[in-house]
Protein backbone atom coordinates (compact mmCIF):
# COMPACT_ATOMS: atom_id res chain seq x y z
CA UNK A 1 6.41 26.34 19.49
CA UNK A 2 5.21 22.78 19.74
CA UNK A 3 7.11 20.25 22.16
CA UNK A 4 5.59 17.81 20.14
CA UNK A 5 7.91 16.58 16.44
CA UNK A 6 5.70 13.98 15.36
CA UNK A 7 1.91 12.87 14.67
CA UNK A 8 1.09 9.02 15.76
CA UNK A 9 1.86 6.46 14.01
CA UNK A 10 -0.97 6.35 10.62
CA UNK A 11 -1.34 2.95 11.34
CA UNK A 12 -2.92 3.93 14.64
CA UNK A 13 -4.66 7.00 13.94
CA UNK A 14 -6.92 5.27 11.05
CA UNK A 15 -7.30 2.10 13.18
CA UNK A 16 -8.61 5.01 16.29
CA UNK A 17 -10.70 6.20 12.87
CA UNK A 18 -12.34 2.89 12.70
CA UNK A 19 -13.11 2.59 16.34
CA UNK A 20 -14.49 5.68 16.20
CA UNK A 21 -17.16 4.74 13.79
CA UNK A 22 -17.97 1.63 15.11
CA UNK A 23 -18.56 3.07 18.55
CA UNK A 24 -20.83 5.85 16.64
CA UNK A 25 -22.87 3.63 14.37
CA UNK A 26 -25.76 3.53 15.95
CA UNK A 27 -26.00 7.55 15.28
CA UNK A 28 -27.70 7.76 11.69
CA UNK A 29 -25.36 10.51 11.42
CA UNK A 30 -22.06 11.28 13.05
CA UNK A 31 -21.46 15.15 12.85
CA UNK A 32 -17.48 17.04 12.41
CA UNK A 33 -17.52 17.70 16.75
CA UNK A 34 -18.40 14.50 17.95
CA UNK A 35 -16.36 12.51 15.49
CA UNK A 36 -13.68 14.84 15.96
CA UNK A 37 -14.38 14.79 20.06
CA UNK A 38 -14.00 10.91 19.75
CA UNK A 39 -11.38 10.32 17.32
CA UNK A 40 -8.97 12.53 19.70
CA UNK A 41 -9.69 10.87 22.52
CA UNK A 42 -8.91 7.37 21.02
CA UNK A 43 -5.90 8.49 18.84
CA UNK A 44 -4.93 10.67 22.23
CA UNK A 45 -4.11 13.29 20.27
CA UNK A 46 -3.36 16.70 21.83
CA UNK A 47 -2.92 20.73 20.73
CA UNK A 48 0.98 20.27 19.90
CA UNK A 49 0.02 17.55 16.94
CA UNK A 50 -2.16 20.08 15.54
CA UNK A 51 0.68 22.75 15.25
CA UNK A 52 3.11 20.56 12.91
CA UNK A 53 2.45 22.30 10.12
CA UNK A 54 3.89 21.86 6.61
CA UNK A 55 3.81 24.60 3.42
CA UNK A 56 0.98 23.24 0.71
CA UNK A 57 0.98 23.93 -3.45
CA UNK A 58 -1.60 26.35 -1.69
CA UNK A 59 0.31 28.54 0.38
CA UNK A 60 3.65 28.76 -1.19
CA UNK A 61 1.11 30.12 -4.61
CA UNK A 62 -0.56 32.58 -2.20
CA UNK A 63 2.47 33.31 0.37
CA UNK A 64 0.80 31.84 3.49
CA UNK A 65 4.04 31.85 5.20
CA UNK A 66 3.17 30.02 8.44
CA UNK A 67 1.78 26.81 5.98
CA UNK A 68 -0.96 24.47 6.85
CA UNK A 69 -1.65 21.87 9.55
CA UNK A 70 -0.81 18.28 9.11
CA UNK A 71 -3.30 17.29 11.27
CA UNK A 72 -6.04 18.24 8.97
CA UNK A 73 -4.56 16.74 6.03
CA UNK A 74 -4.39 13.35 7.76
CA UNK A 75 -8.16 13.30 8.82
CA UNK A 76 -8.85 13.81 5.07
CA UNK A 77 -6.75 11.08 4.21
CA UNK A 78 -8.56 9.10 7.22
CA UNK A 79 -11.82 9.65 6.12
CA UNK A 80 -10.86 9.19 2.13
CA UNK A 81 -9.90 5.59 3.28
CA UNK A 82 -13.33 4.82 5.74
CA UNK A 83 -15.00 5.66 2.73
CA UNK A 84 -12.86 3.36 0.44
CA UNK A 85 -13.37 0.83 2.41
CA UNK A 86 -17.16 0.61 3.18
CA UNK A 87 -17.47 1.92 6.58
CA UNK A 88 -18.85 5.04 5.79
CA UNK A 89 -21.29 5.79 2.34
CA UNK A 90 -18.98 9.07 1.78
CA UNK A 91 -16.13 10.85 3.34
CA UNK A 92 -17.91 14.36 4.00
CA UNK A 93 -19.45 15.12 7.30
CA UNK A 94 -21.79 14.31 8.42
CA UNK A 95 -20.76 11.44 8.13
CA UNK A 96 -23.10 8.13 7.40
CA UNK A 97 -22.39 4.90 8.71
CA UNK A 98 -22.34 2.14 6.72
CA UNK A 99 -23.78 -0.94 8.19
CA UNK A 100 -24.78 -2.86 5.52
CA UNK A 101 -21.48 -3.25 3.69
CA UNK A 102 -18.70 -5.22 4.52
CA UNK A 103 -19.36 -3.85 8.12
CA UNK A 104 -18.47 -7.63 9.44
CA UNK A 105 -14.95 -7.12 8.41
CA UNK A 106 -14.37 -4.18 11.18
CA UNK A 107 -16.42 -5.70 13.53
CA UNK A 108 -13.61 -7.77 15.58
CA UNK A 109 -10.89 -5.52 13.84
CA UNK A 110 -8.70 -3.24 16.85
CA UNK A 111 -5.27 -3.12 15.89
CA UNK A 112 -2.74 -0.96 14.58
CA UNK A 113 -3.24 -0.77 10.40
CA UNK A 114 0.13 -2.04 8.27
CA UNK A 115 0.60 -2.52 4.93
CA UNK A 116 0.04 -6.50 5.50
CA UNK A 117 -3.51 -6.57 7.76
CA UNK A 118 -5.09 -3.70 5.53
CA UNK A 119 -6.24 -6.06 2.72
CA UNK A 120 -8.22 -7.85 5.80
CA UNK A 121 -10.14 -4.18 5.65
CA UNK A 122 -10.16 -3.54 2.18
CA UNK A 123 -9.69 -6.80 0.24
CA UNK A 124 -10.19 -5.91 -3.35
CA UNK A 125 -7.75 -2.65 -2.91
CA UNK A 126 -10.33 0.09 -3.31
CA UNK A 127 -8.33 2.48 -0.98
CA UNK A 128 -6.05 2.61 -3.89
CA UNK A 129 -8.38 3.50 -6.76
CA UNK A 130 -10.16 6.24 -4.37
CA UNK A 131 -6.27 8.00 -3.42
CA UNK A 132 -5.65 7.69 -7.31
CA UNK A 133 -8.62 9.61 -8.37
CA UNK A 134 -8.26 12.31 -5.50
CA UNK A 135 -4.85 12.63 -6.68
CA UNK A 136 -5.72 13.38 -10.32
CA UNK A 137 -8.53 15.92 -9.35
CA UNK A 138 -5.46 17.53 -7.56
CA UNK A 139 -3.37 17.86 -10.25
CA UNK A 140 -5.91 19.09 -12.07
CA UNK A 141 -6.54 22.21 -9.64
CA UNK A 142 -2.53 22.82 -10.07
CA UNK A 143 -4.22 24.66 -13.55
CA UNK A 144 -2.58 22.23 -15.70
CA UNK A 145 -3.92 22.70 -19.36
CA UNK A 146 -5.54 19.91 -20.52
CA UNK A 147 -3.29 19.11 -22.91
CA UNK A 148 -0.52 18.64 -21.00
CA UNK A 149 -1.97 16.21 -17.77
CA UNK A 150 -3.41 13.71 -20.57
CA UNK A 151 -0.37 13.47 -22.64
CA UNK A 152 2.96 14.43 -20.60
CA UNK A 153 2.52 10.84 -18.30
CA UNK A 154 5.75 11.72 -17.06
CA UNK A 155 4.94 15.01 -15.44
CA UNK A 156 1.46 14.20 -13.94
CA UNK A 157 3.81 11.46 -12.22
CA UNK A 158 6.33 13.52 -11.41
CA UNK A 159 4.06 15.76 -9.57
CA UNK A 160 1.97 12.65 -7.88
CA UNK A 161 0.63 12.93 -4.23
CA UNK A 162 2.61 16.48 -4.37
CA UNK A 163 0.79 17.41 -0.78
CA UNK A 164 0.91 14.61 0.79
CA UNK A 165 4.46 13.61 0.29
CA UNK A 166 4.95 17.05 2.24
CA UNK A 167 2.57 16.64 4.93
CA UNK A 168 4.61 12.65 5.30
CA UNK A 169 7.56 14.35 5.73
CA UNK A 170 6.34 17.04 8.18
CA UNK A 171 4.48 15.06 10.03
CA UNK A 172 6.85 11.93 10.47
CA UNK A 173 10.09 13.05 9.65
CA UNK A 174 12.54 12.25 6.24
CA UNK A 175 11.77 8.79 5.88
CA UNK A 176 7.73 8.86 5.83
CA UNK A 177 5.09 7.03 7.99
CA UNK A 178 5.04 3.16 6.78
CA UNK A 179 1.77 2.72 5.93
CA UNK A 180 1.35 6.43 4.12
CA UNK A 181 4.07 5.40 2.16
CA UNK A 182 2.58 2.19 0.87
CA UNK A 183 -0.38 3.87 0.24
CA UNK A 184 1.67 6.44 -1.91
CA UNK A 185 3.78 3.79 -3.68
CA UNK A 186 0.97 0.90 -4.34
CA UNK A 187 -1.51 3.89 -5.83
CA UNK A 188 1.25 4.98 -8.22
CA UNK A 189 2.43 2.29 -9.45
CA UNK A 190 -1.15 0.96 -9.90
CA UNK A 191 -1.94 4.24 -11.48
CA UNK A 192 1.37 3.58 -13.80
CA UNK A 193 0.62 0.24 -15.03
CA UNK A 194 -3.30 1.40 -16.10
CA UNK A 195 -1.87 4.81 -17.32
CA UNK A 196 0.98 3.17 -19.80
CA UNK A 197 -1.61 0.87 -21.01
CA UNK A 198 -4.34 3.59 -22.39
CA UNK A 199 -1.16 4.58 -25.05
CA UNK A 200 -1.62 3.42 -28.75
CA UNK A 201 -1.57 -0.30 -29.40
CA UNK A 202 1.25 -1.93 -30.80
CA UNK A 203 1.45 -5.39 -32.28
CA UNK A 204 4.96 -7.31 -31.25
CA UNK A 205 5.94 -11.52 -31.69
CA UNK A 206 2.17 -12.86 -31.02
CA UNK A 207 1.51 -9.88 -28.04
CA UNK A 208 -0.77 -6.75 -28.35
CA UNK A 209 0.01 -3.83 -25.95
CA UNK A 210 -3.41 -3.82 -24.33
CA UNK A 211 -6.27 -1.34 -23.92
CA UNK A 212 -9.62 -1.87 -21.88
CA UNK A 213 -11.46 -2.34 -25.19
CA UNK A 214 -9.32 -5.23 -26.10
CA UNK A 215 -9.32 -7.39 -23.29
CA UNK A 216 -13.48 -7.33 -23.36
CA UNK A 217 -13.14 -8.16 -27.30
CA UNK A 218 -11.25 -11.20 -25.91
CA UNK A 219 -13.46 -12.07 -23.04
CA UNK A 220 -16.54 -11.45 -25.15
CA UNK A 221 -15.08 -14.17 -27.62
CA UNK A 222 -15.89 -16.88 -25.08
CA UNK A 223 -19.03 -18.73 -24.61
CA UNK A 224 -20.73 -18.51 -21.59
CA UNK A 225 -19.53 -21.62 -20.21
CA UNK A 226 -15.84 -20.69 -20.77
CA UNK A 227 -16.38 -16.92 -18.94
CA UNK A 228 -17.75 -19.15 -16.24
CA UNK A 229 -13.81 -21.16 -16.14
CA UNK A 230 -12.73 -17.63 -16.69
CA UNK A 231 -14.63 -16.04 -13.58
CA UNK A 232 -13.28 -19.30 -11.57
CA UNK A 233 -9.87 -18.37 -12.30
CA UNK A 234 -9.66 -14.68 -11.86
CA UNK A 235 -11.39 -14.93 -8.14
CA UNK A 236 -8.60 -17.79 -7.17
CA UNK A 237 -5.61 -15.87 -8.87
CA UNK A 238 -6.90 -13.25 -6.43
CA UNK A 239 -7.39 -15.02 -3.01
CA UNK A 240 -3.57 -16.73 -3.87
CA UNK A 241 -2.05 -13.63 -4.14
CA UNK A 242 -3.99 -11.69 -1.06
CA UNK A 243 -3.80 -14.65 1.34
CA UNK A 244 -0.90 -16.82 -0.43
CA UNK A 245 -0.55 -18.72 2.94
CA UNK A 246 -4.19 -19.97 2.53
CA UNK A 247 -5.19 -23.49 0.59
CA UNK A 248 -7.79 -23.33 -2.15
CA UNK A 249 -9.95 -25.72 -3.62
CA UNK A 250 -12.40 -25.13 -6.70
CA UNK A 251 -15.06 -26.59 -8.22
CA UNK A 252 -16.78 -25.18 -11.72
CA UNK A 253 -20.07 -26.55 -11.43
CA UNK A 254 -21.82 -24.39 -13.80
CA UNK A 255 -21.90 -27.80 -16.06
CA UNK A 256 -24.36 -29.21 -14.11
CA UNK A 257 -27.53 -27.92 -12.25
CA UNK A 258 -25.87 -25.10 -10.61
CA UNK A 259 -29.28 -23.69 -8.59
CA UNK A 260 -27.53 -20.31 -9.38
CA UNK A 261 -24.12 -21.17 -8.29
CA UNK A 262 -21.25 -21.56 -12.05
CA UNK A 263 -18.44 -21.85 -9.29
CA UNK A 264 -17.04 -22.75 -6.01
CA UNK A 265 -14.18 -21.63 -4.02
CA UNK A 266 -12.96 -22.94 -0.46
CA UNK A 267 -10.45 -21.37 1.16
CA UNK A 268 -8.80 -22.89 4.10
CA UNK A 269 -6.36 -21.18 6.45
CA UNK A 270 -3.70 -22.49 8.62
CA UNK A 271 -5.24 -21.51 11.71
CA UNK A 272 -8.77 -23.54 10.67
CA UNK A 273 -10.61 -20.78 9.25
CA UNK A 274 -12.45 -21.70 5.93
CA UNK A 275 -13.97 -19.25 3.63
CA UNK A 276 -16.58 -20.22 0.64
CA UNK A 277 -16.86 -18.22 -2.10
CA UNK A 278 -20.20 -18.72 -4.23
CA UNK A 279 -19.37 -16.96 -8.14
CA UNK A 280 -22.21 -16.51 -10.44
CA UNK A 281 -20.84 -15.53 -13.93
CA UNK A 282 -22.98 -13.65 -16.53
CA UNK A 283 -21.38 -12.70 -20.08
CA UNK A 284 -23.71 -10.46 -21.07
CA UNK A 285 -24.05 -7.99 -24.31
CA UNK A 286 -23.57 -4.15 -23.64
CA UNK A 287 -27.54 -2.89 -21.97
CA UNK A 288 -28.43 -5.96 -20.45
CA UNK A 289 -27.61 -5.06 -17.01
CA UNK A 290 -28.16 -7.68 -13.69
CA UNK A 291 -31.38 -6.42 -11.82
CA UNK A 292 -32.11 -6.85 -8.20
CA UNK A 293 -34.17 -9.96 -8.92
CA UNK A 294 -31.08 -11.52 -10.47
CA UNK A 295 -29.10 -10.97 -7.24
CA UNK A 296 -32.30 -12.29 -5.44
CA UNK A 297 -31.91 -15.06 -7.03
CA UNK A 298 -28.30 -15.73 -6.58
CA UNK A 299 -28.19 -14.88 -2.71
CA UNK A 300 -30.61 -17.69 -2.20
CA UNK A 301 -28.55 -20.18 -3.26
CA UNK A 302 -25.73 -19.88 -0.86
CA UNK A 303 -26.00 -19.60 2.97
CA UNK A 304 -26.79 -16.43 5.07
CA UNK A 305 -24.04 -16.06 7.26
CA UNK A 306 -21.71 -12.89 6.76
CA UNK A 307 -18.24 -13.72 7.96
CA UNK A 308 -17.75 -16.89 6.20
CA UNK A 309 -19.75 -17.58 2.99
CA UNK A 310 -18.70 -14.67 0.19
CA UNK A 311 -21.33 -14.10 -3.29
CA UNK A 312 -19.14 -12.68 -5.93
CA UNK A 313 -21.62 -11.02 -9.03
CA UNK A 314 -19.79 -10.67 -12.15
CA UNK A 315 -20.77 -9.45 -15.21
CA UNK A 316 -19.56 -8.08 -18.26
CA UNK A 317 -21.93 -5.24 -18.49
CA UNK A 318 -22.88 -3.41 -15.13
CA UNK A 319 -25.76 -2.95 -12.29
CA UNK A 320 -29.37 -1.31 -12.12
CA UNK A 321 -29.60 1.11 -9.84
CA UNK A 322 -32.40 -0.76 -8.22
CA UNK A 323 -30.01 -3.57 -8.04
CA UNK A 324 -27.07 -1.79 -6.43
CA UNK A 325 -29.48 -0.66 -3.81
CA UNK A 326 -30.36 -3.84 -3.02
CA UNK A 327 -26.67 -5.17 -2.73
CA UNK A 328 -26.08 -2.13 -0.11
CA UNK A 329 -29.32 -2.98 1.95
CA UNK A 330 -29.38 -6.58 2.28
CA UNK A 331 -28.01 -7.49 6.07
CA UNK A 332 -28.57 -11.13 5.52
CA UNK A 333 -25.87 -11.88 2.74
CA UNK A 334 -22.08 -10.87 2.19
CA UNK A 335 -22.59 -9.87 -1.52
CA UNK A 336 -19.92 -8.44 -3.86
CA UNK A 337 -20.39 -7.20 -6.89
CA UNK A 338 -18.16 -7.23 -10.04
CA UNK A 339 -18.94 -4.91 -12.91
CA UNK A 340 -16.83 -4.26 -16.04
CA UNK A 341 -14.59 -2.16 -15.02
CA UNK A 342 -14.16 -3.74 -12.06
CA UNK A 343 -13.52 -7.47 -13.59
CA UNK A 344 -10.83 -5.36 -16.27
CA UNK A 345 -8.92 -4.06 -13.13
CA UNK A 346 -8.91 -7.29 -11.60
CA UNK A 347 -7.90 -9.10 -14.61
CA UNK A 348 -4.34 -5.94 -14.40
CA UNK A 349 -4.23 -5.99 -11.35
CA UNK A 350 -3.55 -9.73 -10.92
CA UNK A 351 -2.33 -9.97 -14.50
CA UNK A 352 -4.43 -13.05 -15.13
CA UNK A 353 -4.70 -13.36 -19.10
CA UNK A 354 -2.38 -10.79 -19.19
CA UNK A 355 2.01 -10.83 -19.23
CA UNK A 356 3.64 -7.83 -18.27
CA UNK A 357 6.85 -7.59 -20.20
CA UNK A 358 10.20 -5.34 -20.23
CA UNK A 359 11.04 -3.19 -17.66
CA UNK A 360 9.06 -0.64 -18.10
CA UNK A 361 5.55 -2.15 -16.77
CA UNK A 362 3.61 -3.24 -20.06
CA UNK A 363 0.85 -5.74 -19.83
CA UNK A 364 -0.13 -7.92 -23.16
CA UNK A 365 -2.60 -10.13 -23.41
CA UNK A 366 -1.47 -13.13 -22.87
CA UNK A 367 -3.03 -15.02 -26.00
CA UNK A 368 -2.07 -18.11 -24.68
CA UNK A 369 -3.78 -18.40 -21.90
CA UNK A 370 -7.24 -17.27 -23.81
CA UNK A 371 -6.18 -20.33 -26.59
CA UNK A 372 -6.62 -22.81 -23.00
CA UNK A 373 -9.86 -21.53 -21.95
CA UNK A 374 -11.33 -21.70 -25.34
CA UNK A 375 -10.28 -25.22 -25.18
CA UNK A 376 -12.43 -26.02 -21.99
């Protein structure tokens, strides 16, 4: 029996994750033993943690009676979150670095990972939209009919994270690891307030319950100059919430003779720090998609240096494949883009033109607001 009770800390294991990779990116690929070999030696993890073992949907169906290992549920979870964030291209061995994107962000990062320092590693909260989907291709494999796991919200909620909420027990005892169970909590109740909002629409006072389809009937109603405001808007509601102890200053300048640039953000930290972030705004008609020349264009109107000047792409419709490529490759640029669905979650996610109202978490659109930004 193991002498050993609990795994580290998550916090530390992923940050040993990320050191890992970093020390192994100049491999083009970084194989199951030597990651493996590496990780343990930096999370010092020995033969006892990989004995706590906890009973999976998996077992108790088939009767495995001695359950699975914690351990290797946590690597998954590891590797589902390098992938979120942009270190690696995909969380299957072997396993690919990924220099070109966002790598800047890791570069000085060593230190335990909390709920509070983990939007320095994943700032637009992708680690949350990955754990959601692996959760519903879970459920899925529970053999739910199809029926059911689209319309019975309450049960696919119910059953949420069902193995993992296990293996945090197991592995850390009653009350959970910290950071596993922020990861846990911020998925669902992102996953809640995107779920309720797919139901039928309903009209109420001068609010409509909203769907994705409505809120790009509403931003389509703009003119281009007002999705520019728009664009402005959205990207500071965003940096106040994620660094609220930051000072922002912004400047549309899409008026004028932009040389590619509709907007401006600075962003100026206590410490001395200052951020720009460069937004070029396209409100564009359903096929005309940004090419690679397009971002061309737009990277070579703000400065080439990584870790302080920030391109944000947005558009209503999407990217070429071509042009994706491109955003991955470049080294010289930080480049982010924003496609439809992405600008809709960031629009719920920060509820800006949108109210949530009641308890239960509703968002409307927040007519309003769209009324002040047609007025610009």
């Amino acid at each position: 029996m193991s002498n050993i009770t609990k795994l580290p800390a998550f916090g530390d294991m992923l940050n040993a994750g990320i050191q890992t990779i970093k020390n192994l990116s100049t491999r083009n690929t970084i194989g199951r033993t030597v990651f493996y070999r590496e990780f343990e030696k930096s999370a010092q993890i020995v033969n006892d943690h990989k004995e706590i073992n906890y009973m999976s949907n998996y077992d108790v169906r088939h009767e495995c009676h001695d359950g699975s290992p914690c351990y290797d549920e946590i690597i998954d979870l590891i590797l589902l979150c390098l992938s979120a964030m942009g270190l690696v291209k995909e969380d299957k061995f072997s396993l690919v670095p990924n220099l070109n994107q966002n790598f800047a962000n890791f570069i000085t990062f060593d230190e335990k990972v909390t709920p509070k320092n983990i939007i320095r590693l994943d700032p637009f909260g992708k680690v949350y939209f990955w754990l959601a989907g692996n959760n519903f291709t879970q459920y899925i494999g529970e053999g739910i009919p199809n029926s059911d796991y689209i319309a019975n919200l309450k049960r696919f909620d119910n059953k949420a994270f069902a193995d993992l909420q296990k293996v945090n027990i197991a592995a850390y005892g009653k009350n959970g690891d910290a950071l596993v169970n922020h990861l846990i909590e911020e998925t669902q109740r992102r996953t809640s307030i995107f779920m309720n909002n797919y139901a039928d629409a309903t009209v109420g006072n001068d609010f409509v319950k909203v769907t994705p389809d409505m809120i790009m009937a509403q931003i389509e109603s703009l003119s281009p100059l007002q999705f520019e405001w728009f664009c402005l808007k959205l990207i500071e509601r965003s940096l106040e919430i994620e660094s609220p102890e930051s000072n922002l200053t912004s400047r549309h300048t899409g008026r004028s003779n932009d040389n590619g640039i509709d907007g401006l953000i600075i962003q100026d930290f206590p410490d001395g720090e200052v951020h720009n972030y460069y937004i070029q705004a396209k409100l564009y008609s359903t096929g005309n998609n940004i090419s690679n020349g397009d971002l061309r264009n737009f990277i070579g109107a703000y400065p080439p240096q990584k870790t302080n000047h920030h391109g944000l792409f947005i558009t209503t419709t999407s990217f070429t494949k071509p042009a994706q490529e491109y955003a991955s490759s470049t080294d010289s640029h930080s480049l982010i883009l924003i496609d439809q669905m992405n600008l809709i979650e960031l629009m719920m996610q920060h509820k800006v033109g949108l109210k949530e109202v009641n308890a239960k978490p509703k968002l409307l659109l927040d007519n309003e607001f769209f009324e002040k930004i047609k007025l610009y």
